[in-house]
PDB file of N, CA and C in Angstrom:
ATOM      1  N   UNK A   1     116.472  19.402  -5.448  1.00  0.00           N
ATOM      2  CA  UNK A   1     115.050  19.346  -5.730  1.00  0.00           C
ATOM      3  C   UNK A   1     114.558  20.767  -5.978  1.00  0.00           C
ATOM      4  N   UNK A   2     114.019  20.890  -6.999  1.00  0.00           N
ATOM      5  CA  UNK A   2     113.584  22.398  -7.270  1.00  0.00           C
ATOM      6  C   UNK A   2     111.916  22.524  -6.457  1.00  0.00           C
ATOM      7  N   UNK A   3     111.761  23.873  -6.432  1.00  0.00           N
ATOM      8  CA  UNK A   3     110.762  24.502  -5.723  1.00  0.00           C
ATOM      9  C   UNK A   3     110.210  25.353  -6.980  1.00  0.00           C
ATOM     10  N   UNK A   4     109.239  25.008  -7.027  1.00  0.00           N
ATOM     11  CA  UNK A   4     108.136  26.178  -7.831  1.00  0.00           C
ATOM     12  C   UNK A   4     106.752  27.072  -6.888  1.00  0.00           C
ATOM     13  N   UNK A   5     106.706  27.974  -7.417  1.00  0.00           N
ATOM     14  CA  UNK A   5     106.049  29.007  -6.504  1.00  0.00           C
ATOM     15  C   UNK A   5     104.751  29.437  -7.720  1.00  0.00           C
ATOM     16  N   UNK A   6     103.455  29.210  -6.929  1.00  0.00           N
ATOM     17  CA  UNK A   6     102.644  30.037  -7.906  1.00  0.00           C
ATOM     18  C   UNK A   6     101.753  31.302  -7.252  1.00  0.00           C
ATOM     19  N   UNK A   7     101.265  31.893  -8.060  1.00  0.00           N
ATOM     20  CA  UNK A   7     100.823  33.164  -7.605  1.00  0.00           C
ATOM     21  C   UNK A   7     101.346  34.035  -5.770  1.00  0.00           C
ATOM     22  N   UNK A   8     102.493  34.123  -6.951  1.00  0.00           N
ATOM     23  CA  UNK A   8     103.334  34.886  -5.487  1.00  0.00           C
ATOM     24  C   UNK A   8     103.362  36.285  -5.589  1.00  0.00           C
ATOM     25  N   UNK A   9     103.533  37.062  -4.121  1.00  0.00           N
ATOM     26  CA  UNK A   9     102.911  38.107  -3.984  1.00  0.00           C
ATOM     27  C   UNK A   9     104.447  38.382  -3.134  1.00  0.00           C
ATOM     28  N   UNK A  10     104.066  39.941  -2.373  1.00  0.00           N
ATOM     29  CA  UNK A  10     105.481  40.894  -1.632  1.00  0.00           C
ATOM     30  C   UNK A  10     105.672  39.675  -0.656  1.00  0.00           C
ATOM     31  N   UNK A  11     104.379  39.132   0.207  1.00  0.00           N
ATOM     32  CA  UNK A  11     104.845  38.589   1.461  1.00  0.00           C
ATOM     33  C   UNK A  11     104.666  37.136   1.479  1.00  0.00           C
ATOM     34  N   UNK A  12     103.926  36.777   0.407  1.00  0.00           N
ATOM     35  CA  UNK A  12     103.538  35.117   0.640  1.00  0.00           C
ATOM     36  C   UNK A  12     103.761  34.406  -0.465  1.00  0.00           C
ATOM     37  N   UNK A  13     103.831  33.214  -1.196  1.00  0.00           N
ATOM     38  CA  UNK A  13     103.118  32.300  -2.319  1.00  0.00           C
ATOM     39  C   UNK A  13     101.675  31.910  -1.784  1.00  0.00           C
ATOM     40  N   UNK A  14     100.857  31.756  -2.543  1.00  0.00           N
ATOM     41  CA  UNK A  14      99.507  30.850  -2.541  1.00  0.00           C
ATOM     42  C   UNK A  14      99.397  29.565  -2.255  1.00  0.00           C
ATOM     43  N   UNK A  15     100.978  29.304  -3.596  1.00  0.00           N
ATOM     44  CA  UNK A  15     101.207  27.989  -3.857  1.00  0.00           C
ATOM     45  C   UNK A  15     102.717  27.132  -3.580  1.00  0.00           C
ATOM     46  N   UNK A  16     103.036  26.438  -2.918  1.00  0.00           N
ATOM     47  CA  UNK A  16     104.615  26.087  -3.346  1.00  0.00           C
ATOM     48  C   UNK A  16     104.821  24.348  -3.297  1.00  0.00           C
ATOM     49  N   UNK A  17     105.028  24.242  -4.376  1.00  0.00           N
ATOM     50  CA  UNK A  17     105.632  22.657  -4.732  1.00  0.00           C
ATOM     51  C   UNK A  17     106.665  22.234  -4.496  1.00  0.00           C
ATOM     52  N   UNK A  18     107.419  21.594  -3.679  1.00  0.00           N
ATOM     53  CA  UNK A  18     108.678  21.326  -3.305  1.00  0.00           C
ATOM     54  C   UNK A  18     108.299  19.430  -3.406  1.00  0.00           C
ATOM     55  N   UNK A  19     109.301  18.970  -4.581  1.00  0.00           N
ATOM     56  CA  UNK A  19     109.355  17.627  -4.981  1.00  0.00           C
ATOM     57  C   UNK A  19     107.564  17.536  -5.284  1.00  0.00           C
ATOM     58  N   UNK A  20     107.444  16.267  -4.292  1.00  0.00           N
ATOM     59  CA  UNK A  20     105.868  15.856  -4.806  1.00  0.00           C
ATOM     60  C   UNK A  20     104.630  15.853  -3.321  1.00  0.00           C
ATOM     61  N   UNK A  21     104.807  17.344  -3.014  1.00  0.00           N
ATOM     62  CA  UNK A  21     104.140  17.940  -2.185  1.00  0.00           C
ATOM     63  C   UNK A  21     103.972  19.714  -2.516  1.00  0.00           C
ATOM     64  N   UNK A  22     102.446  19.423  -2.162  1.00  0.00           N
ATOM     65  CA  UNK A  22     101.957  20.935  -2.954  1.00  0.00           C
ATOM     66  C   UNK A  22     101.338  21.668  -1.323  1.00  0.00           C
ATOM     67  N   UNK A  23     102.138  22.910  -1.209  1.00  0.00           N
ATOM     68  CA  UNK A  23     101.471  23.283   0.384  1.00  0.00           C
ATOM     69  C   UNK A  23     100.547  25.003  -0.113  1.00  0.00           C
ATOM     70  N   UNK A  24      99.631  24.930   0.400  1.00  0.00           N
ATOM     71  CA  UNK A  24      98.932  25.961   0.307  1.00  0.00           C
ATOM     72  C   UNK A  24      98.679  27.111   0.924  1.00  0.00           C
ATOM     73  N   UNK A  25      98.941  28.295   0.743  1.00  0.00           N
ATOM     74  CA  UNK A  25      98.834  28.919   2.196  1.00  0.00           C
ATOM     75  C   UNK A  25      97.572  29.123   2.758  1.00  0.00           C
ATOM     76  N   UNK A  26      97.295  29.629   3.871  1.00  0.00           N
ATOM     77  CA  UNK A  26      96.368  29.925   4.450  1.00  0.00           C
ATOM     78  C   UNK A  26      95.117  30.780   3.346  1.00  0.00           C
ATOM     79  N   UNK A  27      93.764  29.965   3.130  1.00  0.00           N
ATOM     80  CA  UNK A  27      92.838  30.406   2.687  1.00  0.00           C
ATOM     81  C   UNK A  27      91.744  30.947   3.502  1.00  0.00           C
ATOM     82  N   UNK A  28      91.205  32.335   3.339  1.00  0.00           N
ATOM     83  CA  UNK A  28      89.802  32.605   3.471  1.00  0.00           C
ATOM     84  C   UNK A  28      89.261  33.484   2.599  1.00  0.00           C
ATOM     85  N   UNK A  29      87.500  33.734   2.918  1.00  0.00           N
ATOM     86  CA  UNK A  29      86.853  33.449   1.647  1.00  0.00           C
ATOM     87  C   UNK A  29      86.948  34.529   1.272  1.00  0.00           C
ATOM     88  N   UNK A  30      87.669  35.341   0.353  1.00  0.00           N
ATOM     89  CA  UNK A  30      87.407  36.246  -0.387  1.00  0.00           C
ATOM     90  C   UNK A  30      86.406  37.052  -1.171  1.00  0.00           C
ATOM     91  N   UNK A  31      85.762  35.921  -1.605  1.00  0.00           N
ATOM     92  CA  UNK A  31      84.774  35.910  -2.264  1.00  0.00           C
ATOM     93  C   UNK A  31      83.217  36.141  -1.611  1.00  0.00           C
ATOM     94  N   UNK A  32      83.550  35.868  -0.115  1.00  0.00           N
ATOM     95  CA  UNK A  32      82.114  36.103   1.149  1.00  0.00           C
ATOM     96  C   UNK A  32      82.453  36.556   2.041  1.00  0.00           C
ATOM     97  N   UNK A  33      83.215  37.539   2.480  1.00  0.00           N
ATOM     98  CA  UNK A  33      83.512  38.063   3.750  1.00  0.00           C
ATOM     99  C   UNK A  33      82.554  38.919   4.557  1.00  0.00           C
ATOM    100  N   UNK A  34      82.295  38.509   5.677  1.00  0.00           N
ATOM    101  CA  UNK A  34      81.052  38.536   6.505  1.00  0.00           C
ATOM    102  C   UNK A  34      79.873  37.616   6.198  1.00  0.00           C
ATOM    103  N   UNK A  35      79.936  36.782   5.207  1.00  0.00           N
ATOM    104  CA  UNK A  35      79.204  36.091   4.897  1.00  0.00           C
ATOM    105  C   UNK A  35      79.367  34.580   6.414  1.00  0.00           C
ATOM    106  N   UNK A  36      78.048  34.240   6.303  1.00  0.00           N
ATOM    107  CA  UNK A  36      77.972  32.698   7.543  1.00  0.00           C
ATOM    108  C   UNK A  36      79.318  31.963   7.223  1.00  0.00           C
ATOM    109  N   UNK A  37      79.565  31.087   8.305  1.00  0.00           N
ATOM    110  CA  UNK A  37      80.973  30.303   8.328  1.00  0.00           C
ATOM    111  C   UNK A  37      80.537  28.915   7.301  1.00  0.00           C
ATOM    112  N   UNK A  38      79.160  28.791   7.039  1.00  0.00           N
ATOM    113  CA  UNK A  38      78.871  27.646   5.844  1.00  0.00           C
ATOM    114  C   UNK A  38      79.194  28.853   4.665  1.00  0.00           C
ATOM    115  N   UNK A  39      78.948  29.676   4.480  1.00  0.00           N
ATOM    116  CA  UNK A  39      78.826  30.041   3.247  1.00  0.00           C
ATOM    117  C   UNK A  39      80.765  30.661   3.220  1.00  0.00           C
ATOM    118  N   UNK A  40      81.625  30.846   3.680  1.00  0.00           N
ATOM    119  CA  UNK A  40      82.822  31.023   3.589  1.00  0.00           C
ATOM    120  C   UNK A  40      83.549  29.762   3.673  1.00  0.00           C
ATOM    121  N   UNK A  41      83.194  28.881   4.266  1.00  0.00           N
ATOM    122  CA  UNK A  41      83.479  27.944   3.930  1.00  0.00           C
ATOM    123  C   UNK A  41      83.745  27.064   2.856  1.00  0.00           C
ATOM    124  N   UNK A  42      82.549  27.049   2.250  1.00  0.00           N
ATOM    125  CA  UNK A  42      82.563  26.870   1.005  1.00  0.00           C
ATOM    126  C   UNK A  42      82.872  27.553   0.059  1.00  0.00           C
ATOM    127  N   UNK A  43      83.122  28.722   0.313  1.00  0.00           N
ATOM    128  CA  UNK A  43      84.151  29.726  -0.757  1.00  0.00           C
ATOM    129  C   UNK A  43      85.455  29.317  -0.585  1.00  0.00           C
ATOM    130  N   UNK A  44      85.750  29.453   1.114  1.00  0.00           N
ATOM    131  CA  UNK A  44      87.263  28.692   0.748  1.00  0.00           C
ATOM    132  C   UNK A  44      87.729  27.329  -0.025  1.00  0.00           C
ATOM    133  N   UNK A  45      87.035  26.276  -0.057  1.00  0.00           N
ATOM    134  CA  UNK A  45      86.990  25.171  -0.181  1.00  0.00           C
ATOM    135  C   UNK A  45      87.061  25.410  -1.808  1.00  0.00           C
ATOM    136  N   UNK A  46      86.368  26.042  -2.237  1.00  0.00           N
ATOM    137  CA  UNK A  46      86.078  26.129  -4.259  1.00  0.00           C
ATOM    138  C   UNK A  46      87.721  26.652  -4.499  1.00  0.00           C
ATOM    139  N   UNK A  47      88.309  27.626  -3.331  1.00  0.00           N
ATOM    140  CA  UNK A  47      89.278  28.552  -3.843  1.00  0.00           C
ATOM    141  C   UNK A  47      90.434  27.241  -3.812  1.00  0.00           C
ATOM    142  N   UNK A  48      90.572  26.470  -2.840  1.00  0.00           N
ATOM    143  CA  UNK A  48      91.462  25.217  -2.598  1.00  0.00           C
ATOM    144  C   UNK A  48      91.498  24.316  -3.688  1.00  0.00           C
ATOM    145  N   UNK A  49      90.381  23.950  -4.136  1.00  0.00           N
ATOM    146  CA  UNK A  49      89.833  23.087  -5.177  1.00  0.00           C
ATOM    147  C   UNK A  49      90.959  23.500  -6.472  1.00  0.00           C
ATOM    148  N   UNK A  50      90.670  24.981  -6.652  1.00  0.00           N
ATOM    149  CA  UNK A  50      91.560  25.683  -7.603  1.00  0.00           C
ATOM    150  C   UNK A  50      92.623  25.585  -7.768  1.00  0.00           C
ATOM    151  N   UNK A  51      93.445  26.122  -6.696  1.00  0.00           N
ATOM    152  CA  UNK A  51      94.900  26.233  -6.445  1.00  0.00           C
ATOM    153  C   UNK A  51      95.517  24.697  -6.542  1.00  0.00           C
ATOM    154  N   UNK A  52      94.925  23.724  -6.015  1.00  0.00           N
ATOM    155  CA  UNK A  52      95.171  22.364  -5.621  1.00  0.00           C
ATOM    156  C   UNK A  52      94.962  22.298  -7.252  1.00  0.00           C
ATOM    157  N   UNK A  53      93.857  22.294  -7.895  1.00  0.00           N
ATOM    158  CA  UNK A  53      94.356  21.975  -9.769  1.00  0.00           C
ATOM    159  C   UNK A  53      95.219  22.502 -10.424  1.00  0.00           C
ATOM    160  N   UNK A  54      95.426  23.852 -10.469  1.00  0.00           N
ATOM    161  CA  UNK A  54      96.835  24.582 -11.036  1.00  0.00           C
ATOM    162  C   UNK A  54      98.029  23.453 -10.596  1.00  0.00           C
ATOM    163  N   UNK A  55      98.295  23.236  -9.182  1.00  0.00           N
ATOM    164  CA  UNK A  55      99.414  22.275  -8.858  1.00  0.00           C
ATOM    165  C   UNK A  55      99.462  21.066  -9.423  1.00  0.00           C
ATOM    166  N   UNK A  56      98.062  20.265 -10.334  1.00  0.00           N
ATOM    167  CA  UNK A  56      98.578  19.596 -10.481  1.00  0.00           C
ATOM    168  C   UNK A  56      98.138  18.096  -9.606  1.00  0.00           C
ATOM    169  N   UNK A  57      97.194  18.780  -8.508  1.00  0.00           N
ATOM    170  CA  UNK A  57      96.383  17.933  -7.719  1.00  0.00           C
ATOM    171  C   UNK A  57      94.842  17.637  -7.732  1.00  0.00           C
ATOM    172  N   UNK A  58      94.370  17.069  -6.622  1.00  0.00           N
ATOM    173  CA  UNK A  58      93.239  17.714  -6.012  1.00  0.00           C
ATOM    174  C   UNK A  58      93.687  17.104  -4.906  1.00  0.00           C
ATOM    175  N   UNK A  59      91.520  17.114  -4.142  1.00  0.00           N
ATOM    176  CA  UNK A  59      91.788  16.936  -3.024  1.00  0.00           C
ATOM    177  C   UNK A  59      91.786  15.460  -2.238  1.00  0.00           C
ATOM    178  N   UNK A  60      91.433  14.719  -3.305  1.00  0.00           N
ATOM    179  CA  UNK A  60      91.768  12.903  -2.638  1.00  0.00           C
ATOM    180  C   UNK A  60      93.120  12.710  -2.345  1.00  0.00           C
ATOM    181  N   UNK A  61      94.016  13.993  -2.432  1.00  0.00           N
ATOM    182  CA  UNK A  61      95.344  13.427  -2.312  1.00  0.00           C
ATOM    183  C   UNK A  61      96.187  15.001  -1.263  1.00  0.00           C
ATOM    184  N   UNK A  62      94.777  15.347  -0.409  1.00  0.00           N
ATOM    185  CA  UNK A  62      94.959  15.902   0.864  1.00  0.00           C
ATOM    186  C   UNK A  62      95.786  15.194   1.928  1.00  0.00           C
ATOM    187  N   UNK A  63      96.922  15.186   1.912  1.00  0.00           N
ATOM    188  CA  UNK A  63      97.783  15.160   3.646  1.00  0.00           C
ATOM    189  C   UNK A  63      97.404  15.726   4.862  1.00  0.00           C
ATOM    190  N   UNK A  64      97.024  16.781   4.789  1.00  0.00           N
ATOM    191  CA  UNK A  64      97.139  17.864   5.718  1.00  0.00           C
ATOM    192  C   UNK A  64      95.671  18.613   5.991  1.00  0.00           C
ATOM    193  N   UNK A  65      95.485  19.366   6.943  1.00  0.00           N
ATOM    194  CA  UNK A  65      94.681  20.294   6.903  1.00  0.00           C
ATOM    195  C   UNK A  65      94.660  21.161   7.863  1.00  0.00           C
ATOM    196  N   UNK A  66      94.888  22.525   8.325  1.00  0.00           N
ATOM    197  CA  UNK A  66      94.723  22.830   9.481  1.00  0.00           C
ATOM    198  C   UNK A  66      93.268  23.557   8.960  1.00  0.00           C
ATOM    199  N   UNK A  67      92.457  24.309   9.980  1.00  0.00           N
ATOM    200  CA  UNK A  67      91.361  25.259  10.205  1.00  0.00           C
ATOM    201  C   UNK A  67      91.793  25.617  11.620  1.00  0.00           C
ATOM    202  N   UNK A  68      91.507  27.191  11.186  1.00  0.00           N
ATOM    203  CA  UNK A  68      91.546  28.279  12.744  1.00  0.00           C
ATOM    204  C   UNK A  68      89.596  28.824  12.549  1.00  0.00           C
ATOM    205  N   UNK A  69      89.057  28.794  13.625  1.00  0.00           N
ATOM    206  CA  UNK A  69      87.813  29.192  13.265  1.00  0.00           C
ATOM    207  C   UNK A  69      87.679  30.568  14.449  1.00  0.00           C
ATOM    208  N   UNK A  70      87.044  31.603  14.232  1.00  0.00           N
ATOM    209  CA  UNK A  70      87.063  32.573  15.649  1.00  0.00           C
ATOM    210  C   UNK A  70      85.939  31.834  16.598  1.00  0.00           C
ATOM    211  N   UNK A  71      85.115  31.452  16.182  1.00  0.00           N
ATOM    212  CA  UNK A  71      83.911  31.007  17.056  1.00  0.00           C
ATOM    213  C   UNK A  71      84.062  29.285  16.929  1.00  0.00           C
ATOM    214  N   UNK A  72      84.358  28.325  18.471  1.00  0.00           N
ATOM    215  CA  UNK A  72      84.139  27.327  18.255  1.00  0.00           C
ATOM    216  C   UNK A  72      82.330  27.020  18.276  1.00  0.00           C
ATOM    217  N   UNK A  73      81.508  27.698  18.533  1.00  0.00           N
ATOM    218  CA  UNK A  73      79.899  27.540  18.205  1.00  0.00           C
ATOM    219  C   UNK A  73      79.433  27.068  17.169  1.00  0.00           C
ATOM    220  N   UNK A  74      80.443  27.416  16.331  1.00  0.00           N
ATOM    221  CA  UNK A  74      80.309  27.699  14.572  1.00  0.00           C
ATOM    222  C   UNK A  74      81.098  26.598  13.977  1.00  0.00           C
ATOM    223  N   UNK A  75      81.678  25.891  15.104  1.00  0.00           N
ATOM    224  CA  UNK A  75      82.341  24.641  14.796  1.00  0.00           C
ATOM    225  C   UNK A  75      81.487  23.603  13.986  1.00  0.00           C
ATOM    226  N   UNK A  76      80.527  23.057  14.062  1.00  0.00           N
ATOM    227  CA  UNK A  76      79.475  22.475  13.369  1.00  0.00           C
ATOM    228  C   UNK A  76      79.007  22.763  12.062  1.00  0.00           C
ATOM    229  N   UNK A  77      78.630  23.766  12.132  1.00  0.00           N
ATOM    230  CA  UNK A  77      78.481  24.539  10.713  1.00  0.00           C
ATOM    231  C   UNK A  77      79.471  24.158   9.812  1.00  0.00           C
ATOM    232  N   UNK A  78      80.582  24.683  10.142  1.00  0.00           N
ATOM    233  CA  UNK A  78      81.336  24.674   9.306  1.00  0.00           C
ATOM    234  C   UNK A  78      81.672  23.209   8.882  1.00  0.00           C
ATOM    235  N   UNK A  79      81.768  22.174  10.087  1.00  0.00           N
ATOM    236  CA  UNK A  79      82.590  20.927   9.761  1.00  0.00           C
ATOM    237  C   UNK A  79      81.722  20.524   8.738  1.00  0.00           C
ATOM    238  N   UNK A  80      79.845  20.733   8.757  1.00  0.00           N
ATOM    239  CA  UNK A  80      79.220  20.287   7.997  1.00  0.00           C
ATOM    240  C   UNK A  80      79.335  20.513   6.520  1.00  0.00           C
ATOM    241  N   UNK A  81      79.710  21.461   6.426  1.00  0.00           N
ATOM    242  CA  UNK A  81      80.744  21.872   4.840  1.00  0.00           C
ATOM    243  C   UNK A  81      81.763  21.081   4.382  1.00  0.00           C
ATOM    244  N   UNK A  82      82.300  21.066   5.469  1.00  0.00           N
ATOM    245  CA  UNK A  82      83.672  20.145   5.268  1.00  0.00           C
ATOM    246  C   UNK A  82      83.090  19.017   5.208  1.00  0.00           C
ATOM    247  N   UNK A  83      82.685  18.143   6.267  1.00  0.00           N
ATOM    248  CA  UNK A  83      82.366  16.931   5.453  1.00  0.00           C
ATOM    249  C   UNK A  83      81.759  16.375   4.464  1.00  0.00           C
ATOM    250  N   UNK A  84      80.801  17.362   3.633  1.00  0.00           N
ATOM    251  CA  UNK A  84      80.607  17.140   2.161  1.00  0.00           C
ATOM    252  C   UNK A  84      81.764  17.363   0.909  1.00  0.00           C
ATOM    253  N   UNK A  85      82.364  17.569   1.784  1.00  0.00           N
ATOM    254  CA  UNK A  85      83.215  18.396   0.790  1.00  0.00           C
ATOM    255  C   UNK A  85      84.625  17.784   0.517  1.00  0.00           C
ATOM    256  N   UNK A  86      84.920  17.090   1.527  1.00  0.00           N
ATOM    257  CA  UNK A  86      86.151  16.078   1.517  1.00  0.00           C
ATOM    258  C   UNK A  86      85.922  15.003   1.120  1.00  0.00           C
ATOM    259  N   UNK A  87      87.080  13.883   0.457  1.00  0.00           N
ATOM    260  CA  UNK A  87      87.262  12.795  -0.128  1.00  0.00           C
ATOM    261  C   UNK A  87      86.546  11.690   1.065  1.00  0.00           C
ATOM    262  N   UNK A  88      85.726  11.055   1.395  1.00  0.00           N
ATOM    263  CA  UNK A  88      85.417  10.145   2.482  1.00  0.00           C
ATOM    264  C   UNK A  88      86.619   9.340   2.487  1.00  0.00           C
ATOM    265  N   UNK A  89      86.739   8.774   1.058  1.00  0.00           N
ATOM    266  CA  UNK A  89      87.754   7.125   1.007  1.00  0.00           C
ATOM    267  C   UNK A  89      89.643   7.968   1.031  1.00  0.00           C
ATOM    268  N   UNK A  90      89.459   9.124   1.334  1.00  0.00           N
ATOM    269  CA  UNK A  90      90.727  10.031   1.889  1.00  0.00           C
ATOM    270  C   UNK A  90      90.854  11.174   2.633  1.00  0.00           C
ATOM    271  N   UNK A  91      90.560  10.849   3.947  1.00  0.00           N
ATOM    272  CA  UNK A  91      90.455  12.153   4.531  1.00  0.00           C
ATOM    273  C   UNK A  91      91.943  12.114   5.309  1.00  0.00           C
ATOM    274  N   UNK A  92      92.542  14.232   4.971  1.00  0.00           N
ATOM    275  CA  UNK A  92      93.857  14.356   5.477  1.00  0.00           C
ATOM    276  C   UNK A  92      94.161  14.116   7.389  1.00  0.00           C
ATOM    277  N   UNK A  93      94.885  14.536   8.051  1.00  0.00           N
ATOM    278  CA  UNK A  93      94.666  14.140   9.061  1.00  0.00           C
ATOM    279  C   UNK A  93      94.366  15.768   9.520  1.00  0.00           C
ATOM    280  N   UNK A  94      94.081  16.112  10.521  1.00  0.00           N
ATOM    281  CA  UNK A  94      93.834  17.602  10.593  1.00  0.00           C
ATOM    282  C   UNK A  94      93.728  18.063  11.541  1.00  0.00           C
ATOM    283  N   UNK A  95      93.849  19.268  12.231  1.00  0.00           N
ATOM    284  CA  UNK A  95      93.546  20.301  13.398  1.00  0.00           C
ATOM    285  C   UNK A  95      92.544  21.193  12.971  1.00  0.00           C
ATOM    286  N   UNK A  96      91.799  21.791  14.458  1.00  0.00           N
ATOM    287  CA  UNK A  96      90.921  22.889  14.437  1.00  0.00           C
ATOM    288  C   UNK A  96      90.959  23.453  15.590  1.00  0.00           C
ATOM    289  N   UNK A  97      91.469  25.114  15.450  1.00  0.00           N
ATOM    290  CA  UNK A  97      91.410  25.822  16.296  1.00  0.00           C
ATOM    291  C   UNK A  97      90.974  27.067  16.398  1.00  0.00           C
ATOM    292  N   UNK A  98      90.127  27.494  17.500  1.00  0.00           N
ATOM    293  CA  UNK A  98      89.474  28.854  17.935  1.00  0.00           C
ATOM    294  C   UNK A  98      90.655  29.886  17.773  1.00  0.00           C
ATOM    295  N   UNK A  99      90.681  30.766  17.227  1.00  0.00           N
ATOM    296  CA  UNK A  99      91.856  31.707  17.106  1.00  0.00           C
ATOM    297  C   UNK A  99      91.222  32.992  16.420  1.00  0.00           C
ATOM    298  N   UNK A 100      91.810  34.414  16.769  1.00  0.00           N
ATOM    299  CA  UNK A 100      91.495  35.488  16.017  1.00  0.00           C
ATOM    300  C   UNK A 100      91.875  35.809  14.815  1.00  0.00           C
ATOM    301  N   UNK A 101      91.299  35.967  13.678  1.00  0.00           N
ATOM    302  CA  UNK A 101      92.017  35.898  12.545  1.00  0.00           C
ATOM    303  C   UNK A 101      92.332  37.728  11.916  1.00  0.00           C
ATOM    304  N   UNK A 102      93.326  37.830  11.291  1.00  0.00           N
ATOM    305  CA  UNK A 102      94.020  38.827  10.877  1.00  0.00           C
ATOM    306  C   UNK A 102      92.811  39.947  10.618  1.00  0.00           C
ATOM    307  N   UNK A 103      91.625  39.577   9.752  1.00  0.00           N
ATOM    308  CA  UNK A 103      90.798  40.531   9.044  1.00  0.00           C
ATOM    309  C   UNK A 103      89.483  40.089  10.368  1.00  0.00           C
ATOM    310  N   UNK A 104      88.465  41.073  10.595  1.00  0.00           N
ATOM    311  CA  UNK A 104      87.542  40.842  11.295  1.00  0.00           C
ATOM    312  C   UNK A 104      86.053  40.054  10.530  1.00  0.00           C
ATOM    313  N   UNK A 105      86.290  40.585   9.139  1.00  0.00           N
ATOM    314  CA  UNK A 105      85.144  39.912   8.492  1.00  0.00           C
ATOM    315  C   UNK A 105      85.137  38.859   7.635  1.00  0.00           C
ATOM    316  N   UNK A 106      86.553  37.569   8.449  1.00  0.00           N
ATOM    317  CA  UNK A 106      86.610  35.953   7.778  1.00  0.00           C
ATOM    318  C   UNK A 106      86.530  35.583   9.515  1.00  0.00           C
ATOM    319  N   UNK A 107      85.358  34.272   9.669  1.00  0.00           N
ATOM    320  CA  UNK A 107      85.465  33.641  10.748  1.00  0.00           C
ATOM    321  C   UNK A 107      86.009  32.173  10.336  1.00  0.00           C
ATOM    322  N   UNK A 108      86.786  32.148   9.287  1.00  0.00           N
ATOM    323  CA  UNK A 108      87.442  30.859   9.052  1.00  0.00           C
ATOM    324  C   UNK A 108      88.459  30.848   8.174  1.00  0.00           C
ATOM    325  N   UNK A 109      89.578  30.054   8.832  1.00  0.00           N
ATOM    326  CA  UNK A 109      90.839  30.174   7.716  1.00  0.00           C
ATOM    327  C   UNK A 109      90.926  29.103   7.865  1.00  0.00           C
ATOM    328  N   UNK A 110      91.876  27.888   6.623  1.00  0.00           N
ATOM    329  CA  UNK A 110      91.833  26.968   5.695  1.00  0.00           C
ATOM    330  C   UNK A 110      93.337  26.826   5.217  1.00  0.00           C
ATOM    331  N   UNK A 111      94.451  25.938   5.761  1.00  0.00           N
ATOM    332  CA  UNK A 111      95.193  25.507   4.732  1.00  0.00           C
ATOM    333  C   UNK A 111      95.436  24.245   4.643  1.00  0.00           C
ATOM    334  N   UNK A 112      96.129  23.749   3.622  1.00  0.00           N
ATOM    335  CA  UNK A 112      96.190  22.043   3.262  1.00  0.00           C
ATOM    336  C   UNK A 112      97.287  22.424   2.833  1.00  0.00           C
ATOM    337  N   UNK A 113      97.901  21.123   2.492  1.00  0.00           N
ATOM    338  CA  UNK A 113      99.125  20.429   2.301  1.00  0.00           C
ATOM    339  C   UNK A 113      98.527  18.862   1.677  1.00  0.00           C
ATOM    340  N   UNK A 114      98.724  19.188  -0.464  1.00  0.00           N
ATOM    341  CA  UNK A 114      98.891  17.561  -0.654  1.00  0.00           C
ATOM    342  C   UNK A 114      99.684  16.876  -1.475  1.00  0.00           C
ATOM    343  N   UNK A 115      99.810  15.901  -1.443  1.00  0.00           N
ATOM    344  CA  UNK A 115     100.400  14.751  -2.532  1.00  0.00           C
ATOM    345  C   UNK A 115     100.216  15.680  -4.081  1.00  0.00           C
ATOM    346  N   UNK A 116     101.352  15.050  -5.090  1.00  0.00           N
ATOM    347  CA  UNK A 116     100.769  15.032  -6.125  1.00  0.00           C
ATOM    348  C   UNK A 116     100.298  13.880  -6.676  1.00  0.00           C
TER     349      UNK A 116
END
């Protein structure tokens, strides 16, 4: 079974397809850093949206999901993003955990794992 890799870098892929599963790595928002955990949120989520189309997907055909958040306070906020934002008639199965994340100015990281 071949493996395809997209936008790969020294230490990671973004993207890797192995058969007919597309895994994503860990997203945060690039695009809002220090920005509220709704508003990175939803940056991550547009950036997923992306990567998940390059593969070949989207997101009604989410498996997976983890989220690490630094603040569970902010737990709400954020889910409220998420639940606009996910398939209702397919939601992946998922974890959420309080954890410190690598950079100080993302309070939320984001990866999935889906179907093609």
């Amino acid at each position: 079974m071949t493996i395809k890799r997209l936008h790969v870098g020294p230490r990671m892929s973004q993207v890797v397809i192995h058969g007919d599963t597309v895994y994503l790595a860990g997203q945060v928002a690039l695009n809002a850093p220090g920005a509220s955990i709704a508003d990175q949120t939803k940056d991550i989520l547009a950036t997923i949206d992306k990567l998940l189309g390059e593969a070949g997907t989207d997101k009604s055909k989410l498996l997976a999901a983890e989220l690490w958040v630094t603040d569970m306070r902010n737990f709400a906020e954020m889910n409220e993003v998420w639940d606009a934002w996910v398939d209702p008639a397919n939601p992946p199965v998922r974890a959420c955990v309080e954890a410190r994340l690598a950079a100080t100015q993302f309070d939320v990281e984001v990866m999935v794992t889906a179907a093609l």
